[in-house]
C-alpha atoms as a PDB file:
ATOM      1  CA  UNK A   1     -11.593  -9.562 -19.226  1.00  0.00           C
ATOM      2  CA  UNK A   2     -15.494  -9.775 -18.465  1.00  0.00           C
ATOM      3  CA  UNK A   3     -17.203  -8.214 -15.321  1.00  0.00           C
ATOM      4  CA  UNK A   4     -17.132 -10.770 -12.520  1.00  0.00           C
ATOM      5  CA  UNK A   5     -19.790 -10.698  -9.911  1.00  0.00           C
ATOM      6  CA  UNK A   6     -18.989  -8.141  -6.768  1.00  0.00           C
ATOM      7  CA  UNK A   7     -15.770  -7.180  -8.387  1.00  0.00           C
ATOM      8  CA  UNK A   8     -14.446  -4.188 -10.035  1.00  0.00           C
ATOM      9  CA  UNK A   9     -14.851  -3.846 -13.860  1.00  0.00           C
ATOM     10  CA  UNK A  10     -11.175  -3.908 -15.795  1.00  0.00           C
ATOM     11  CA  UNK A  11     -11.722  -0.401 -17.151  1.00  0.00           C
ATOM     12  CA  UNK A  12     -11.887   1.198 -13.362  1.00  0.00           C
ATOM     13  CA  UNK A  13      -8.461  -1.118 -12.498  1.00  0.00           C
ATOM     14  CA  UNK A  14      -6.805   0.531 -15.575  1.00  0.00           C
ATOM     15  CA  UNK A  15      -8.260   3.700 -14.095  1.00  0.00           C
ATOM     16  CA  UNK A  16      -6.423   3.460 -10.875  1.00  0.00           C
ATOM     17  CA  UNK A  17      -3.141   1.773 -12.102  1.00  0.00           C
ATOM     18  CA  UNK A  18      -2.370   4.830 -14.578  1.00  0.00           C
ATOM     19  CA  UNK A  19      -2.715   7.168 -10.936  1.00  0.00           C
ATOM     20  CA  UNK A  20      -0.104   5.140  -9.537  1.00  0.00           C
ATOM     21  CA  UNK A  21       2.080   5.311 -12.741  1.00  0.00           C
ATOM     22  CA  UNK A  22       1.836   8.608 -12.969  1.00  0.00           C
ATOM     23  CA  UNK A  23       2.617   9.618  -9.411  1.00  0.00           C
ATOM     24  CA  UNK A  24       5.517   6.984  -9.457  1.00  0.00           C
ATOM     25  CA  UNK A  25       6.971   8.644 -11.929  1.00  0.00           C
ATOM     26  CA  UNK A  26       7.058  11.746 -10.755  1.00  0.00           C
ATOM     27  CA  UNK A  27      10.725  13.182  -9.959  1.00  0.00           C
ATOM     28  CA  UNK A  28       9.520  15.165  -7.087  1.00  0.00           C
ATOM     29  CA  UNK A  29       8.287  11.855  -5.169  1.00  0.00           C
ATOM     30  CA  UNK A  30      11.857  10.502  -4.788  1.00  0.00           C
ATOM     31  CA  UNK A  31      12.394  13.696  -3.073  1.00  0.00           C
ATOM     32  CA  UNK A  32       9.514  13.096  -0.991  1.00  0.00           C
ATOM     33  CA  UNK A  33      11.165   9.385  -0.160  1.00  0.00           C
ATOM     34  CA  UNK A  34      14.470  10.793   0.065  1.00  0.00           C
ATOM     35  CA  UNK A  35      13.966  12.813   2.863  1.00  0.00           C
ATOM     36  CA  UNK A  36      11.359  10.929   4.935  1.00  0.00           C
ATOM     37  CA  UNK A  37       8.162  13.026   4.091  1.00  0.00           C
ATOM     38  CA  UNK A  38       6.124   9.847   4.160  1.00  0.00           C
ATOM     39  CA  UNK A  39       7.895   8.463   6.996  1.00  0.00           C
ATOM     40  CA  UNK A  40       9.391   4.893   4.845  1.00  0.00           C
ATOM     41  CA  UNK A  41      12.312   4.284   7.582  1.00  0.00           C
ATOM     42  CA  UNK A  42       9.887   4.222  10.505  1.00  0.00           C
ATOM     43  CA  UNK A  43       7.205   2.210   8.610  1.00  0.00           C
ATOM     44  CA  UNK A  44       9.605  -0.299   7.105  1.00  0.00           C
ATOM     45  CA  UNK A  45      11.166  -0.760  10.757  1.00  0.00           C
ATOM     46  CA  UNK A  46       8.326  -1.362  12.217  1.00  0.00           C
ATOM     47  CA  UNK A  47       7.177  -4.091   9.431  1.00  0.00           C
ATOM     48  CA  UNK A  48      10.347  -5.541   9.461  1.00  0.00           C
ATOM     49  CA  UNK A  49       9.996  -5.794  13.650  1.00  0.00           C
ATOM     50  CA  UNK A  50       6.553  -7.446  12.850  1.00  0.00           C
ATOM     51  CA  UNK A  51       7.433 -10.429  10.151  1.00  0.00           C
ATOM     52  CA  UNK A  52      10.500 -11.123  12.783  1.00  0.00           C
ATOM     53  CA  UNK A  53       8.509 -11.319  15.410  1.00  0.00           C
ATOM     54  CA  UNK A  54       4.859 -12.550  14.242  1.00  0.00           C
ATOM     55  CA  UNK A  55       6.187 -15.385  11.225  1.00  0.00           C
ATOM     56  CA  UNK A  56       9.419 -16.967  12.915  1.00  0.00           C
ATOM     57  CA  UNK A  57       8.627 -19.771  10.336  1.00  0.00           C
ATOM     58  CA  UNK A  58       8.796 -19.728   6.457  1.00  0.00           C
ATOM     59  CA  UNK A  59       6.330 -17.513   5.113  1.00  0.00           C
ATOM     60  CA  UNK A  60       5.112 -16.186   1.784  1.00  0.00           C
ATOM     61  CA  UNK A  61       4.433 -12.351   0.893  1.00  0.00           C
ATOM     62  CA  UNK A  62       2.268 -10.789  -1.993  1.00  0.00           C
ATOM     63  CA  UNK A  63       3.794  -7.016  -2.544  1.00  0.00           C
ATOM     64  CA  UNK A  64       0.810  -4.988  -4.356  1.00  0.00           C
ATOM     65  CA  UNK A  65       2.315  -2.193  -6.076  1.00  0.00           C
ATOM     66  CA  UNK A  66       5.783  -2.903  -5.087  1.00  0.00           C
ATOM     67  CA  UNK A  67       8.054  -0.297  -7.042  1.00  0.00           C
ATOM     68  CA  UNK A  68      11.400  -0.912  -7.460  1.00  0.00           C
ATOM     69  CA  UNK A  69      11.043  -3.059  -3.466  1.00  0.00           C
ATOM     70  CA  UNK A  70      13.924  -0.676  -2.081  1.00  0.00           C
ATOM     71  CA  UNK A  71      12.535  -0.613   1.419  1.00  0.00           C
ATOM     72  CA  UNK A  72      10.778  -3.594   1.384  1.00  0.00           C
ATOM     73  CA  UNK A  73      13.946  -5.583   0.512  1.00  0.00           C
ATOM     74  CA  UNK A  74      15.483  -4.207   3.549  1.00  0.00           C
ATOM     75  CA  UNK A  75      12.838  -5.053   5.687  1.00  0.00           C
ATOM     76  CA  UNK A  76      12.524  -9.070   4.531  1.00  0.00           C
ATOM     77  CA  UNK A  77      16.290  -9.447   4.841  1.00  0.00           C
ATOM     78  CA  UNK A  78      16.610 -11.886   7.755  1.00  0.00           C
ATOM     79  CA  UNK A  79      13.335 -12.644   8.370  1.00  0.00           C
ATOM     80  CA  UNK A  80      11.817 -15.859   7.888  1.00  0.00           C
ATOM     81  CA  UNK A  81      10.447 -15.597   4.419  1.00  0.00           C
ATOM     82  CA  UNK A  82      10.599 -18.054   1.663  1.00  0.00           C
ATOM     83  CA  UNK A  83       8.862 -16.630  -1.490  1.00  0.00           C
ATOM     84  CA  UNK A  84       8.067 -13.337  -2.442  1.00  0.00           C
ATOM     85  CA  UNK A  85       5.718 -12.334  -5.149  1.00  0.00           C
ATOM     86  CA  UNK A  86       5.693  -8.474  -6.137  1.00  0.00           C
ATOM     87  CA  UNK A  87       3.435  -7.152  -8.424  1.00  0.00           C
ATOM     88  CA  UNK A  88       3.977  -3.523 -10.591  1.00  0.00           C
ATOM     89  CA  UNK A  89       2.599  -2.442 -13.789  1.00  0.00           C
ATOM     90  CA  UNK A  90       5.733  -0.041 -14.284  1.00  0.00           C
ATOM     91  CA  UNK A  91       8.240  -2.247 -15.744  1.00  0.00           C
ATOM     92  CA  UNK A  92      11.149   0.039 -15.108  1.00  0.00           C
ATOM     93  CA  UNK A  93      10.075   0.019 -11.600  1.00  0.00           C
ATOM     94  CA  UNK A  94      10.225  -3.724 -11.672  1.00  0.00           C
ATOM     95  CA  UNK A  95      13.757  -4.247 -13.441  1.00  0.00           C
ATOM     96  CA  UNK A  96      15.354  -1.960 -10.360  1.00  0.00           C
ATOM     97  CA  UNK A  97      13.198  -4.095  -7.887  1.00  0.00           C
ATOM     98  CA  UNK A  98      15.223  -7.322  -9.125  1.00  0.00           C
ATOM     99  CA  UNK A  99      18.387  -5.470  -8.716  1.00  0.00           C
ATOM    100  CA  UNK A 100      17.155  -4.667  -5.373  1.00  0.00           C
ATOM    101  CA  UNK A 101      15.884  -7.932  -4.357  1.00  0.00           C
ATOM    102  CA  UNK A 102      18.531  -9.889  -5.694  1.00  0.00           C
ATOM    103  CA  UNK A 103      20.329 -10.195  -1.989  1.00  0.00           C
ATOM    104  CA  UNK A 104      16.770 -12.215  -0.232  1.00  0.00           C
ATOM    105  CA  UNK A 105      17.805 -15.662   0.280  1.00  0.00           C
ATOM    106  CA  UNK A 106      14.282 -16.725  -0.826  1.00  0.00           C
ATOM    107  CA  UNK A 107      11.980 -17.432  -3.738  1.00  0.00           C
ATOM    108  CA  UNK A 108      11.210 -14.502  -5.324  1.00  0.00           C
ATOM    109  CA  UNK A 109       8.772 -13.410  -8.460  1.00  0.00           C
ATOM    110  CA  UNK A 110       8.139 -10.368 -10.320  1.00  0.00           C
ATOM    111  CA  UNK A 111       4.957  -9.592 -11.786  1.00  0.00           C
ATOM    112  CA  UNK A 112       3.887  -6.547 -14.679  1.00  0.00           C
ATOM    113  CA  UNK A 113       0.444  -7.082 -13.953  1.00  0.00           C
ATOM    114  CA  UNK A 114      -2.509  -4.740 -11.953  1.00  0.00           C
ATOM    115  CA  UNK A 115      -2.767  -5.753  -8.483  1.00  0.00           C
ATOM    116  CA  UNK A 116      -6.697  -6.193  -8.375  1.00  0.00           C
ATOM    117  CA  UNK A 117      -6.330  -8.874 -11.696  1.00  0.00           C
ATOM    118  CA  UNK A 118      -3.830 -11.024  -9.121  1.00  0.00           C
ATOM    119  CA  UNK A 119      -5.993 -10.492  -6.128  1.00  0.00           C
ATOM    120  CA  UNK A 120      -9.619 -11.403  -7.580  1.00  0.00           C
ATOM    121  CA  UNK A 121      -8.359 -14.381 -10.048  1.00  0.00           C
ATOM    122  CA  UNK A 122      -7.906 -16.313  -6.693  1.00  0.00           C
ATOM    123  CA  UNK A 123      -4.941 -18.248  -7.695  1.00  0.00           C
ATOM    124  CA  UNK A 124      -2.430 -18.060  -4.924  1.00  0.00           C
ATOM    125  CA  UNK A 125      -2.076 -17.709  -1.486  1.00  0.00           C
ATOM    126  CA  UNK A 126       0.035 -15.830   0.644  1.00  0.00           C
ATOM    127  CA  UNK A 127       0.612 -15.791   4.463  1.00  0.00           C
ATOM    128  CA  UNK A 128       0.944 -11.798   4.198  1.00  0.00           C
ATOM    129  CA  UNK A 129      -0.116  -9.045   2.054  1.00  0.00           C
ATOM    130  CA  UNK A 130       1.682  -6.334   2.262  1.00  0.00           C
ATOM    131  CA  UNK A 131      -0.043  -2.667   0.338  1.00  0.00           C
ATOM    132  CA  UNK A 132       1.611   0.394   0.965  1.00  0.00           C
ATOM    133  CA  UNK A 133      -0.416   4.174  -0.319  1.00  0.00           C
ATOM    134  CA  UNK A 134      -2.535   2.929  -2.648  1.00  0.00           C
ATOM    135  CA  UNK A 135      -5.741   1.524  -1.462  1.00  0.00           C
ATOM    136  CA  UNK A 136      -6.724   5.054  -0.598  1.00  0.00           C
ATOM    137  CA  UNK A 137      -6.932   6.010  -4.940  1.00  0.00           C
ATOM    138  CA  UNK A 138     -10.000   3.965  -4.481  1.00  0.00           C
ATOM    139  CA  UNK A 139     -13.701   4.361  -3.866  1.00  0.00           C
ATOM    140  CA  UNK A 140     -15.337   3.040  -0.935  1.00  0.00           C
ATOM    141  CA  UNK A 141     -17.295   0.357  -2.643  1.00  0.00           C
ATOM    142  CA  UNK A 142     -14.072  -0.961  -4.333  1.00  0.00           C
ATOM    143  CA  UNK A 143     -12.188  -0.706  -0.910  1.00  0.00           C
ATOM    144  CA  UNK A 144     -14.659  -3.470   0.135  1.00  0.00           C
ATOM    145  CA  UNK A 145     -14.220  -5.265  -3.215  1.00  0.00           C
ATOM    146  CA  UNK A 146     -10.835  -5.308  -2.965  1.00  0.00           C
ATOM    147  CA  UNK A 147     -10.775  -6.723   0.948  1.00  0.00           C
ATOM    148  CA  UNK A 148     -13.354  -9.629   0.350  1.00  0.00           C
ATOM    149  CA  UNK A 149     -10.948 -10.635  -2.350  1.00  0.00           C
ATOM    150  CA  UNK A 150      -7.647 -10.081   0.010  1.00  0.00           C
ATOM    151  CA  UNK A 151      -9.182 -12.153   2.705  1.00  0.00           C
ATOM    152  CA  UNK A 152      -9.954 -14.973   0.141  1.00  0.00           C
ATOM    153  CA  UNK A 153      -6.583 -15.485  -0.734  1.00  0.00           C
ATOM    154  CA  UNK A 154      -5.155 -15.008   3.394  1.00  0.00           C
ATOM    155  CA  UNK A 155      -5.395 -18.757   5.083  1.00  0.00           C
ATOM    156  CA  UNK A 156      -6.723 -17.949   9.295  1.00  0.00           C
ATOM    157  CA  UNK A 157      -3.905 -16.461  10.731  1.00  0.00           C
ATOM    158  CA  UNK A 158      -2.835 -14.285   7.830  1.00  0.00           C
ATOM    159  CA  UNK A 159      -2.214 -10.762   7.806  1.00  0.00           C
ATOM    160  CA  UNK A 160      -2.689  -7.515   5.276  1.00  0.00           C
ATOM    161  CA  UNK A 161      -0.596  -5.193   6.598  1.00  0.00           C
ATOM    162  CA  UNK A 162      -1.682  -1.653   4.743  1.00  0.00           C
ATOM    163  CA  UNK A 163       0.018   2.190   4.821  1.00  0.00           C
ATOM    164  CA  UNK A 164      -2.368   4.556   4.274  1.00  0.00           C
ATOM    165  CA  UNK A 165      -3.573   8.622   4.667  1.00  0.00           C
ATOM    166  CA  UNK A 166      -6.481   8.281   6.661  1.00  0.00           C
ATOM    167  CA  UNK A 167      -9.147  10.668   8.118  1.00  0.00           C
ATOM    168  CA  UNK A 168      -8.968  12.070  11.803  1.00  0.00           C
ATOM    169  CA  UNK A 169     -12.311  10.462  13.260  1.00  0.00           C
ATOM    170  CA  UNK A 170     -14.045  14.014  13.258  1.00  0.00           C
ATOM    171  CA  UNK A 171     -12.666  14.880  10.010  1.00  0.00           C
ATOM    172  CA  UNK A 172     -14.353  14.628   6.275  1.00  0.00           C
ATOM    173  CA  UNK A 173     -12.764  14.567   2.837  1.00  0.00           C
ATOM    174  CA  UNK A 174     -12.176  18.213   2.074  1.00  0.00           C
ATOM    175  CA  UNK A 175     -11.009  18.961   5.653  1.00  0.00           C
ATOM    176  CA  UNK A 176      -7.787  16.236   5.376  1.00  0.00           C
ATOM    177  CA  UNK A 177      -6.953  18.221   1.992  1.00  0.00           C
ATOM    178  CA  UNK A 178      -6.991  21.034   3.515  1.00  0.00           C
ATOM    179  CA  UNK A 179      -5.067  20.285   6.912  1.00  0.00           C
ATOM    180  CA  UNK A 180      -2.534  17.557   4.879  1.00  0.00           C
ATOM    181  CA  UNK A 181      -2.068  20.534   2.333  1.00  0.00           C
ATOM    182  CA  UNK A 182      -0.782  22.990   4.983  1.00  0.00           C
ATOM    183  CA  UNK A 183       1.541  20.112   6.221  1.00  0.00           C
ATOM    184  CA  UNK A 184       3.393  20.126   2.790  1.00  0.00           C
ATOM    185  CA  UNK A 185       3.086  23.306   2.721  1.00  0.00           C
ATOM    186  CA  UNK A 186       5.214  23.825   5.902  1.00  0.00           C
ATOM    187  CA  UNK A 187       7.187  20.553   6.468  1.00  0.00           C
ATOM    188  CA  UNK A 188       8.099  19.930   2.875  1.00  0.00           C
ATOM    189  CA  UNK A 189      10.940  22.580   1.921  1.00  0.00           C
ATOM    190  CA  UNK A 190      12.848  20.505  -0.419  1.00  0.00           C
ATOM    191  CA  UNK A 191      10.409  20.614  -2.611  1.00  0.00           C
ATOM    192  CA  UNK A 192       9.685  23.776  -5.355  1.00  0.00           C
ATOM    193  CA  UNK A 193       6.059  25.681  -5.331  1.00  0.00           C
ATOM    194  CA  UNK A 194       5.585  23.751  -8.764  1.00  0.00           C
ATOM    195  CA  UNK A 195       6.194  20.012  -7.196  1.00  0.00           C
ATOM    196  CA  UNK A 196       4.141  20.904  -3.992  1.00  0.00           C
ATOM    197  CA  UNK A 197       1.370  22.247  -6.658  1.00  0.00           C
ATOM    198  CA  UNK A 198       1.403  19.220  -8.645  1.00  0.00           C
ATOM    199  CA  UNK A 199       1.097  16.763  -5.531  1.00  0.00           C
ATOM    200  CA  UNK A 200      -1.187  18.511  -4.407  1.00  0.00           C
ATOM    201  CA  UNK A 201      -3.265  18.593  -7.885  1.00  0.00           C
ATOM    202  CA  UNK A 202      -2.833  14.511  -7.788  1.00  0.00           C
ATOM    203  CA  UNK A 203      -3.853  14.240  -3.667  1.00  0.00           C
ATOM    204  CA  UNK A 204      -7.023  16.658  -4.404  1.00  0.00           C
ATOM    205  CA  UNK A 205      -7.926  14.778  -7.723  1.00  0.00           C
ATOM    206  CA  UNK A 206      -7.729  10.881  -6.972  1.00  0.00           C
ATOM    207  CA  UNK A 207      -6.964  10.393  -3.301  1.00  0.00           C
ATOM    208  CA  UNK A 208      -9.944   9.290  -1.297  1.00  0.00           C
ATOM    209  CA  UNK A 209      -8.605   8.294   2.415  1.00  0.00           C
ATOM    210  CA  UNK A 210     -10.726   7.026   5.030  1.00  0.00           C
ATOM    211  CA  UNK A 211     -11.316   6.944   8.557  1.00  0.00           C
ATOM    212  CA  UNK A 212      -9.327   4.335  10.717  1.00  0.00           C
ATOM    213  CA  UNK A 213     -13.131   3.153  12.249  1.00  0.00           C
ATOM    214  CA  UNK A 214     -14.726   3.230   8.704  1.00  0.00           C
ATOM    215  CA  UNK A 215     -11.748   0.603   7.277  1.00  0.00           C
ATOM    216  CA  UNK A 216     -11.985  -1.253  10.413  1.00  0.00           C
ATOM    217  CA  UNK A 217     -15.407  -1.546   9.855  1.00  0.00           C
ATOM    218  CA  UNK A 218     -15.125  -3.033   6.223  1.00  0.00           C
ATOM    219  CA  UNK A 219     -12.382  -4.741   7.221  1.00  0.00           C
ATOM    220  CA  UNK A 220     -14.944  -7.047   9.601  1.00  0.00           C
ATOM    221  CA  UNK A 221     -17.280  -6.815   7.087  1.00  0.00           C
ATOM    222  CA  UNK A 222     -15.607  -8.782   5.028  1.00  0.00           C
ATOM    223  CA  UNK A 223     -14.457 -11.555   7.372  1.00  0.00           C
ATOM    224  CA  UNK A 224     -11.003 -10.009   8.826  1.00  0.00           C
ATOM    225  CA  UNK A 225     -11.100 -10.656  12.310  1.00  0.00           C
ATOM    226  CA  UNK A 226      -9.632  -7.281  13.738  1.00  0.00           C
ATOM    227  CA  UNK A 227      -7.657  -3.931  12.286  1.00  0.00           C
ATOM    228  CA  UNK A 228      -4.913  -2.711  14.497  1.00  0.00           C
ATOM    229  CA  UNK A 229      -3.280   0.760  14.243  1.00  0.00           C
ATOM    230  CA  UNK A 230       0.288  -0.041  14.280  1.00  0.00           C
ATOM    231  CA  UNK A 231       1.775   3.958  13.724  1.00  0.00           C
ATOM    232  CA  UNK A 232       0.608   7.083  13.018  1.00  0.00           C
ATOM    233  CA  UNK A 233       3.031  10.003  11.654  1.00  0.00           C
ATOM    234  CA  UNK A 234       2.917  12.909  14.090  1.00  0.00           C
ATOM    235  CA  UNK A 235       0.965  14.886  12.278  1.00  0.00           C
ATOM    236  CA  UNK A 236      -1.793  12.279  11.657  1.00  0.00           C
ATOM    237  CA  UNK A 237      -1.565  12.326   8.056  1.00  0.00           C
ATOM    238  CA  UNK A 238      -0.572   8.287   7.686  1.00  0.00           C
ATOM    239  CA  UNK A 239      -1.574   4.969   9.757  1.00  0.00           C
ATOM    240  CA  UNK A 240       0.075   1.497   9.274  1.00  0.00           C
ATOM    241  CA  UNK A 241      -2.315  -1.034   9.914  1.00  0.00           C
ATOM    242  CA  UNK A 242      -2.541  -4.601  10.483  1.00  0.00           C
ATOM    243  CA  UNK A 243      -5.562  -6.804   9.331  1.00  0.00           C
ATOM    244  CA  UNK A 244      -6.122 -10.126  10.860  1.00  0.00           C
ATOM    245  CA  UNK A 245      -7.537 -12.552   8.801  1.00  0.00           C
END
């Protein structure tokens, strides 16, 4: 695929899709999801809340990175929605995701394709994006790239709703490791020294949160028309966020 002007080159996608494949992998991160580390139920309560109360009417969703759509399936059923497109390079993860999405009364499509290659070829559009930990494995520059290309595809009105680590405002990279470290550390006791080790290998190698001001401000940037913090964990680890386009 050739270099496009202001977006990110295929080799750096690759980069960042083989992080996600790897960490999905992982046995030790359906522990993690199993008993609530990341705080899915609250999240995909609070998302479901929103669609039912923000789209009455039919609406379309683009899942980036959408696993095998567990909690997202839960969260769509009932609402308003009419065609869902979800988008995975793990295929495994993508033949559970039709088992678990085969309930929606709605349109629905499964994709084996990187998320950024959907996003920047500008084909579709969708009423709501929804990206859950994974636009914090990139760079800041790419954050940008990737959110001038999400807004492209969002008609006025539309919304990219994102869960994400971010950065207390007085707070820099190597501080977050440190403090989020100590949280798995103490809150995490399902999982072994060697899990918690390797987590925290991936977090300290190819995470890259940001602050809540700093995403607002790219958000504007590039031509969202407000960021809203929608939750925040207790232990300030996580925001959900809403993005206005």
């Amino acid at each position: 695929m050739p270099e496009k002007e202001g977006l990110p080159l295929e080799r750096e996608v690759e980069q960042v899709e083989e992080v996600e494949a790897y960490f999905r992998q992982w046995q030790s991160y359906s522990k993690v999801v199993a008993h609530n580390y990341l705080h899915h139920r609250e999240v995909y309560a609070l998302l479901r809340q929103f669609l039912l109360h923000r789209l009455p009417h039919p609406f379309m969703l683009l899942d980036l990175g959408c696993g095998d759509a567990a909690f997202i399936a839960q969260a769509l059923a009932g609402t308003a929605i009419s065609r869902y497109l979800g988008v995975d390079l793990a295929r495994r993860a993508l033949d559970l995701a039709a088992k678990n999405l085969a309930g929606l009364r709605c349109e629905h499509q499964l994709q084996e394709r990187d998320y950024f290659a959907v996003v920047h070829e500008g084909s579709i559009t969708a009423d709501v994006i929804w990206l859950g930990l994974t636009f914090h494995h990139l760079p800041r520059p790419q954050k940008a790239k990737f959110l001038q290309a999400a807004r492209q595809i969002l008609p006025a009105g539309g919304y990219l709703l994102m869960y994400e680590p971010t950065l207390l405002e007085d707070e820099d990279r190597d501080g977050f490791l440190e403090r989020s470290g100590q949280i798995r550390q103490n809150s995490w006791p399902a999982l072994t020294a060697a899990e918690l080790e390797s987590i925290g290998d991936h977090i300290n190698n190819h995470d890259f949160p940001e602050k809540v001001s700093t995403l607002e401000e790219l958000a504007r940037e590039q031509g969202f028309s407000r960021l809203t913090a929608m939750f925040q964990d207790p232990d300030k680890v996580y925001t959900l966020m809403c993005l206005e386009a």
